[in-house]
PDB file of N, CA and C in Angstrom:
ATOM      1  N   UNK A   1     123.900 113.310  85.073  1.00  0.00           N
ATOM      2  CA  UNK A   1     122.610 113.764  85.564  1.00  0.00           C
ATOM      3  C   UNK A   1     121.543 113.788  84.473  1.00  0.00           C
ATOM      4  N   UNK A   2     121.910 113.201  82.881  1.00  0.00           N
ATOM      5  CA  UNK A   2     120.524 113.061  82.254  1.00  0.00           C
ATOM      6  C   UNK A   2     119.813 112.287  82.717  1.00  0.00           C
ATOM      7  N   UNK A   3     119.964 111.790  83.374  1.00  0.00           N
ATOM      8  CA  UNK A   3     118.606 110.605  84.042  1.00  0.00           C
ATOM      9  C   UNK A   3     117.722 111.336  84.752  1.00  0.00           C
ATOM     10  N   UNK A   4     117.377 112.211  85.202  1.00  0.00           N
ATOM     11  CA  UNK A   4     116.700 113.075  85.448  1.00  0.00           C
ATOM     12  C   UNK A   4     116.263 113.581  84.428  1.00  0.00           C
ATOM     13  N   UNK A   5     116.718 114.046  83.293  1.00  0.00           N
ATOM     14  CA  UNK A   5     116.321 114.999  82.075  1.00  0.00           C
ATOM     15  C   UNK A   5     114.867 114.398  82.069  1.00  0.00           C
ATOM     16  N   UNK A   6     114.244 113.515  81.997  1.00  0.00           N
ATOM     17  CA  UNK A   6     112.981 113.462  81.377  1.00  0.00           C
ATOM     18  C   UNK A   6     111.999 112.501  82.842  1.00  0.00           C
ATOM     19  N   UNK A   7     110.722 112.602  82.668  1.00  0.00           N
ATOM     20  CA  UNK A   7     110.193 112.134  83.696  1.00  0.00           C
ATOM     21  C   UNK A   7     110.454 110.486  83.259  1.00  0.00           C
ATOM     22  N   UNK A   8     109.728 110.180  84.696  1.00  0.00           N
ATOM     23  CA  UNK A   8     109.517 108.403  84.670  1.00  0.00           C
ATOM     24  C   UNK A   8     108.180 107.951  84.035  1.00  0.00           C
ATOM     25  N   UNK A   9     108.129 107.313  83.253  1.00  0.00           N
ATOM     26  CA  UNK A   9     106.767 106.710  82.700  1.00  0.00           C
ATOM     27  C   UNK A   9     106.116 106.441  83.625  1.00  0.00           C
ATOM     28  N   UNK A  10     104.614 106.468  83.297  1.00  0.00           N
ATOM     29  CA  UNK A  10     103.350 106.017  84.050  1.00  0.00           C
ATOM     30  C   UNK A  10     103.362 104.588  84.427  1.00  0.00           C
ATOM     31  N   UNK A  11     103.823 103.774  83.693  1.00  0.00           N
ATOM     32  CA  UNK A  11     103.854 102.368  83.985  1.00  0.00           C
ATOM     33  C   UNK A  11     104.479 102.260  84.929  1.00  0.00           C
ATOM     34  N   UNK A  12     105.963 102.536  85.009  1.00  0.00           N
ATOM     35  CA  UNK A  12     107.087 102.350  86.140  1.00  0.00           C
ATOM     36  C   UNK A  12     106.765 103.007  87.172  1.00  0.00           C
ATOM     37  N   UNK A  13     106.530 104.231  86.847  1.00  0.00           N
ATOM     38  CA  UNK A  13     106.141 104.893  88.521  1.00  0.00           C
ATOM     39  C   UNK A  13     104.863 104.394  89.518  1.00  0.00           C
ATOM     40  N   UNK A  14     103.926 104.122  88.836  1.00  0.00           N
ATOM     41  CA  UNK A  14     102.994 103.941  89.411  1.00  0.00           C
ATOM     42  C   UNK A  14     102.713 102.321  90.107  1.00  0.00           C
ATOM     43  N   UNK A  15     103.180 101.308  89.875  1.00  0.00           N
ATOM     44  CA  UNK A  15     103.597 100.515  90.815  1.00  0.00           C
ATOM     45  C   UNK A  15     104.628 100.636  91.855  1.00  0.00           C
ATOM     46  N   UNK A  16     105.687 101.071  91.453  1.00  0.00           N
ATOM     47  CA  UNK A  16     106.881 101.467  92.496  1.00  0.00           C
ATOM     48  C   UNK A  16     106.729 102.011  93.300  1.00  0.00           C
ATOM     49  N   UNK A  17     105.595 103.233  93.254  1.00  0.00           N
ATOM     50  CA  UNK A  17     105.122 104.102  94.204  1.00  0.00           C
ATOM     51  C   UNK A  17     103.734 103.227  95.439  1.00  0.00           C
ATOM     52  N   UNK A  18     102.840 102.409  94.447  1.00  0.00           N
ATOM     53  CA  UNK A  18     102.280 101.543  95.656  1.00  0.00           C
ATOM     54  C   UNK A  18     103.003 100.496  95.965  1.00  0.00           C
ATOM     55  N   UNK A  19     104.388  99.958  96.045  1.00  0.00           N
ATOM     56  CA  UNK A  19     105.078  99.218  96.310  1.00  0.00           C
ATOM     57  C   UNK A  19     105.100 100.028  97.498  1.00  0.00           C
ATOM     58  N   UNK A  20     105.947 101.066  97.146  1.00  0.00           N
ATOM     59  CA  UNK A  20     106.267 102.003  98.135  1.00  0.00           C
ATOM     60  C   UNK A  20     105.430 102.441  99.863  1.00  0.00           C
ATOM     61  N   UNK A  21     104.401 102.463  99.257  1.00  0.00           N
ATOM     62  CA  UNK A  21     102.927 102.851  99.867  1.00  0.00           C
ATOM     63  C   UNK A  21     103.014 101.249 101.035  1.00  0.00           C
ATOM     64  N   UNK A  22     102.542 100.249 100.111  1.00  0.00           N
ATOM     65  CA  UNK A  22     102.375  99.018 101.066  1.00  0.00           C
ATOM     66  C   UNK A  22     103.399  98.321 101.778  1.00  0.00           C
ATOM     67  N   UNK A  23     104.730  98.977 101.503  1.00  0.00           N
ATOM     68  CA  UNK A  23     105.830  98.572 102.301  1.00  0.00           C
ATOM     69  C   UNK A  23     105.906  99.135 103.639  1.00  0.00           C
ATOM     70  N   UNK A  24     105.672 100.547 102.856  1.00  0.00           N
ATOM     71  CA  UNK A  24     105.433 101.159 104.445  1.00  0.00           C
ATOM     72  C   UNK A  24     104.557 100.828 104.910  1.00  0.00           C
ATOM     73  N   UNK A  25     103.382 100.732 104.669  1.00  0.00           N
ATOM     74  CA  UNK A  25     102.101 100.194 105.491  1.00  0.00           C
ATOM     75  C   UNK A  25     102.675  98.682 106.100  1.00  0.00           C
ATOM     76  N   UNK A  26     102.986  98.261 105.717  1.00  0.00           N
ATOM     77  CA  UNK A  26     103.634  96.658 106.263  1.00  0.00           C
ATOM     78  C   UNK A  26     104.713  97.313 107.404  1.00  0.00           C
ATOM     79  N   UNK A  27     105.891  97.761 107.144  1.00  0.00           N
ATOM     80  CA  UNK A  27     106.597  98.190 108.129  1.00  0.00           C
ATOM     81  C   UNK A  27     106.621  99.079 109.565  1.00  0.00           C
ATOM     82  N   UNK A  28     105.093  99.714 109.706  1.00  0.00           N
ATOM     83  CA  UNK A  28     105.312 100.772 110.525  1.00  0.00           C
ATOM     84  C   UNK A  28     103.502 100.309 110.871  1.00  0.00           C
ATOM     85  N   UNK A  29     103.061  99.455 110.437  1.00  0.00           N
ATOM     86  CA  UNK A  29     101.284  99.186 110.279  1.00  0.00           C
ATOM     87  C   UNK A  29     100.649 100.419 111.380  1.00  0.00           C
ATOM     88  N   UNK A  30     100.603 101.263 110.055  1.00  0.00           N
ATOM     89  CA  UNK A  30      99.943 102.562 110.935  1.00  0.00           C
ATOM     90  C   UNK A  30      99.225 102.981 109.686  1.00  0.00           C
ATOM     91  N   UNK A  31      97.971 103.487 109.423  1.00  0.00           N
ATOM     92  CA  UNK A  31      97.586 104.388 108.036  1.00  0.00           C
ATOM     93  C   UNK A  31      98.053 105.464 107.908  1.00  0.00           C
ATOM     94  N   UNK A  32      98.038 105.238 106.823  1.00  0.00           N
ATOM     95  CA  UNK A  32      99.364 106.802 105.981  1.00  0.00           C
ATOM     96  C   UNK A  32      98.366 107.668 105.379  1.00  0.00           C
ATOM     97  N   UNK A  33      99.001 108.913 104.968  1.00  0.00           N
ATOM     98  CA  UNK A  33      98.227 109.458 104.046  1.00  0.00           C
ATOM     99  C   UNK A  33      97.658 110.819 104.877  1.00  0.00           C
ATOM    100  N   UNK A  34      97.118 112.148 104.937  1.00  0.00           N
ATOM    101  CA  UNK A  34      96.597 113.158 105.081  1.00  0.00           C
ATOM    102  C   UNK A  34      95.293 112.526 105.859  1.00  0.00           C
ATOM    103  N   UNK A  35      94.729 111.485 105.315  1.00  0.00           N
ATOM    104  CA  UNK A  35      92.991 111.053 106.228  1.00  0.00           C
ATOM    105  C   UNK A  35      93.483 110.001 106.692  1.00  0.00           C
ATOM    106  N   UNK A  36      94.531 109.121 106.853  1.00  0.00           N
ATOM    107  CA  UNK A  36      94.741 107.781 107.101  1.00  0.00           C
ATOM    108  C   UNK A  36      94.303 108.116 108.686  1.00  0.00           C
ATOM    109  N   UNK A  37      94.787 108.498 108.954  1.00  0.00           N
ATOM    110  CA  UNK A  37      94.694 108.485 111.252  1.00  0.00           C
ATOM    111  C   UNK A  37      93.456 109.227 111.588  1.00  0.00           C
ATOM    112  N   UNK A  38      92.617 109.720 110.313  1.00  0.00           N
ATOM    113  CA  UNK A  38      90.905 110.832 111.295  1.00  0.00           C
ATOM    114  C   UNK A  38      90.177 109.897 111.404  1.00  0.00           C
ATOM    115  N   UNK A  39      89.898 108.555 111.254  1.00  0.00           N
ATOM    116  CA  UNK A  39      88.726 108.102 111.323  1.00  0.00           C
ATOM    117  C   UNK A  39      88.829 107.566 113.279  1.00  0.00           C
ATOM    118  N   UNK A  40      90.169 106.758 114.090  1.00  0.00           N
ATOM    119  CA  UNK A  40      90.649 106.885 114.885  1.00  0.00           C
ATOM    120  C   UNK A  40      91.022 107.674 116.180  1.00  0.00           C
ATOM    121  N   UNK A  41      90.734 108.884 115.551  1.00  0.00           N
ATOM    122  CA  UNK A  41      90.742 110.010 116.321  1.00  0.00           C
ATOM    123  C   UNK A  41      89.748 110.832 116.380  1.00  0.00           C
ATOM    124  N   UNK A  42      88.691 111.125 115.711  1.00  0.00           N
ATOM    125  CA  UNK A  42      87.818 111.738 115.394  1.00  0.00           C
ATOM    126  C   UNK A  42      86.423 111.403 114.984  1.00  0.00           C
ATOM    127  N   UNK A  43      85.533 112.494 115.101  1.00  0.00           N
ATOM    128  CA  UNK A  43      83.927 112.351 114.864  1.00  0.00           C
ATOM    129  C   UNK A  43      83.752 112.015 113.300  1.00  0.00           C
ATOM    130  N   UNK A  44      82.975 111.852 112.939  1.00  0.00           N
ATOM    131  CA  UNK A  44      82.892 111.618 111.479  1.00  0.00           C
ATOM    132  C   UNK A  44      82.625 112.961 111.299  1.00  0.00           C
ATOM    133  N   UNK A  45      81.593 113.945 111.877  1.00  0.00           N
ATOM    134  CA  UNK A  45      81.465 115.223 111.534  1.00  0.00           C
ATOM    135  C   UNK A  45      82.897 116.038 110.972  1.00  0.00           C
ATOM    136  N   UNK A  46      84.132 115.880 111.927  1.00  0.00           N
ATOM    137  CA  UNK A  46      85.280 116.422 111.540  1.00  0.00           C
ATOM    138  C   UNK A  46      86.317 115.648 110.389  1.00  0.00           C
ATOM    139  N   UNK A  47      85.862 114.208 110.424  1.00  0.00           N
ATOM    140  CA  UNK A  47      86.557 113.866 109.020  1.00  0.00           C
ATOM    141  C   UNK A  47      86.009 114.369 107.686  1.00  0.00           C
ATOM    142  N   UNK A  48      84.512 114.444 107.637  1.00  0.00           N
ATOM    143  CA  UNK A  48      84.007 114.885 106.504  1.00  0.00           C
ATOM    144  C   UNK A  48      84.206 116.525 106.016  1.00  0.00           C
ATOM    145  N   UNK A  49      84.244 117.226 107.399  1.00  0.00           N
ATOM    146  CA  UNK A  49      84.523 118.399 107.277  1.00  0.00           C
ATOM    147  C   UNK A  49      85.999 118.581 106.624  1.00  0.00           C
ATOM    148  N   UNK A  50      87.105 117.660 106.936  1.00  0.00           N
ATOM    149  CA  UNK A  50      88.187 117.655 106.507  1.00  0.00           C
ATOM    150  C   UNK A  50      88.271 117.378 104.880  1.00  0.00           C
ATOM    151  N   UNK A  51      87.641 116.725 104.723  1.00  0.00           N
ATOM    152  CA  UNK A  51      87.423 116.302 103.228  1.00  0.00           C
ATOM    153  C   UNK A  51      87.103 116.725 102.398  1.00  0.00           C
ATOM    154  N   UNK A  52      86.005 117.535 102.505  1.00  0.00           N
ATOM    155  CA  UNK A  52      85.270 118.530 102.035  1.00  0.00           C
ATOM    156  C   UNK A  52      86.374 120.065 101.981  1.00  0.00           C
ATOM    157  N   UNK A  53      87.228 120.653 103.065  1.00  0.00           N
ATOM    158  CA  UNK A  53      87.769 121.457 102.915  1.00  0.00           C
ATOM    159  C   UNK A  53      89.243 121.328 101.977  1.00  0.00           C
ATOM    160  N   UNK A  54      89.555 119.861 101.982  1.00  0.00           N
ATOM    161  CA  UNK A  54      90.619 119.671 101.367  1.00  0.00           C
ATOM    162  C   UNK A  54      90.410 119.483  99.464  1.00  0.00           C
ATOM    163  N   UNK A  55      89.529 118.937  99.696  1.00  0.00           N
ATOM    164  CA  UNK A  55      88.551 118.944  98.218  1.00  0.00           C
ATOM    165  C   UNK A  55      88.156 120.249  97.566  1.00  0.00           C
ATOM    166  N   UNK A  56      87.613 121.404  98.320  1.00  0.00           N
ATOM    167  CA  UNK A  56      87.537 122.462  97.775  1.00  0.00           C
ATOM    168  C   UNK A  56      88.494 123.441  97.444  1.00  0.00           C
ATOM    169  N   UNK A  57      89.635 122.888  98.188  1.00  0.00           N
ATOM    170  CA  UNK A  57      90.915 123.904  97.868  1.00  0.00           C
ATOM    171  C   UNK A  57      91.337 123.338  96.888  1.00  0.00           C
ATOM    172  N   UNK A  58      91.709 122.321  96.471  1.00  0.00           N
ATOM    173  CA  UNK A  58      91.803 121.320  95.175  1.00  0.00           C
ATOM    174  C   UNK A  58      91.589 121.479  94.163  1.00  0.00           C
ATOM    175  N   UNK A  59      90.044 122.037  94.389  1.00  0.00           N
ATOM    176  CA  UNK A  59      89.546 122.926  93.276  1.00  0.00           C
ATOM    177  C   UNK A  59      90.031 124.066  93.163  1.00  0.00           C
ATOM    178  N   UNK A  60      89.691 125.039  94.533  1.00  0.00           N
ATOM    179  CA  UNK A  60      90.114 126.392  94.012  1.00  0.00           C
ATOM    180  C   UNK A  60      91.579 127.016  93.170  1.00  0.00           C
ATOM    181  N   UNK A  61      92.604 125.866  93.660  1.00  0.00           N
ATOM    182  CA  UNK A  61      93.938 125.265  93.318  1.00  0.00           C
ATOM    183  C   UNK A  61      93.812 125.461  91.616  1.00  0.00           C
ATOM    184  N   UNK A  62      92.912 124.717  91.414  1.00  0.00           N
ATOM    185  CA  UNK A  62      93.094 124.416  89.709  1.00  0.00           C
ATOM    186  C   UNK A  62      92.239 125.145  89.144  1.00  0.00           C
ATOM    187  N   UNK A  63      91.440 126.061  89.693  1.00  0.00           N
ATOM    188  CA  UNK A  63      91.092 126.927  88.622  1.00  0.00           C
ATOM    189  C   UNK A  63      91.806 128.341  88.805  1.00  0.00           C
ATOM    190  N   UNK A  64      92.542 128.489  90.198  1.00  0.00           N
ATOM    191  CA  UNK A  64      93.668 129.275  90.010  1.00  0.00           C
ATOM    192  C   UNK A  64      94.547 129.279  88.985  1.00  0.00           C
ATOM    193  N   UNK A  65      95.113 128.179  88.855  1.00  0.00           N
ATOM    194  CA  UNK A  65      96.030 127.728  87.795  1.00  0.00           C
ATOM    195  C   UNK A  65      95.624 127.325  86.395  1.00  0.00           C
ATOM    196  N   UNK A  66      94.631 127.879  86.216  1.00  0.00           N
ATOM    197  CA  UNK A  66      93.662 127.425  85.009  1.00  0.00           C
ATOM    198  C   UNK A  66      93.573 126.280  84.403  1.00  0.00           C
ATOM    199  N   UNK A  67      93.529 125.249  85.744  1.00  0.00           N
ATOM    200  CA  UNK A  67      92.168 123.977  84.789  1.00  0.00           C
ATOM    201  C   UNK A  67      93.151 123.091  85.049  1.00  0.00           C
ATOM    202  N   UNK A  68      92.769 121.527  84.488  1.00  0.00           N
ATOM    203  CA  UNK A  68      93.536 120.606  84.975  1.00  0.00           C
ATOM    204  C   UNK A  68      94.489 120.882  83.512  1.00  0.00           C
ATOM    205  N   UNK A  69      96.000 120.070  83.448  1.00  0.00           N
ATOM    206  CA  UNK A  69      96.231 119.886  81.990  1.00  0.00           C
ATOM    207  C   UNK A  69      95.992 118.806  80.908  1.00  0.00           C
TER     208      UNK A  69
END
């Protein structure tokens, strides 16, 4: 189980993960993601409102936790 001991580099993860991302998007062709399905379903009034509320907790998030690192 040391392979876990330490994280995955930025290089490796971060393609693997939009590999990840566009596979599924290829396999299931639906938008992913927390906003992927409001534009479809909804007013723009309530996507922006969504955005805006998810954005400010984001913040309030990190200055709870004092600050980004």
């Amino acid at each position: 189980m040391d392979i876990f001991a330490t994280r995955c580099p930025w290089f490796i993860a971060g393609p693997l993960l939009g590999l990840l991302v566009a596979g599924l998007l290829w396999a299931i062709n639906k938008p992913l993601g927390a906003l992927g399905g409001m534009g479809s379903t909804a007013s723009i009034v309530c996507t922006m409102t969504f955005m805006g509320a998810a954005v400010a907790t984001a913040n309030l998030l990190a200055l709870w936790i004092g600050g980004a690192p």
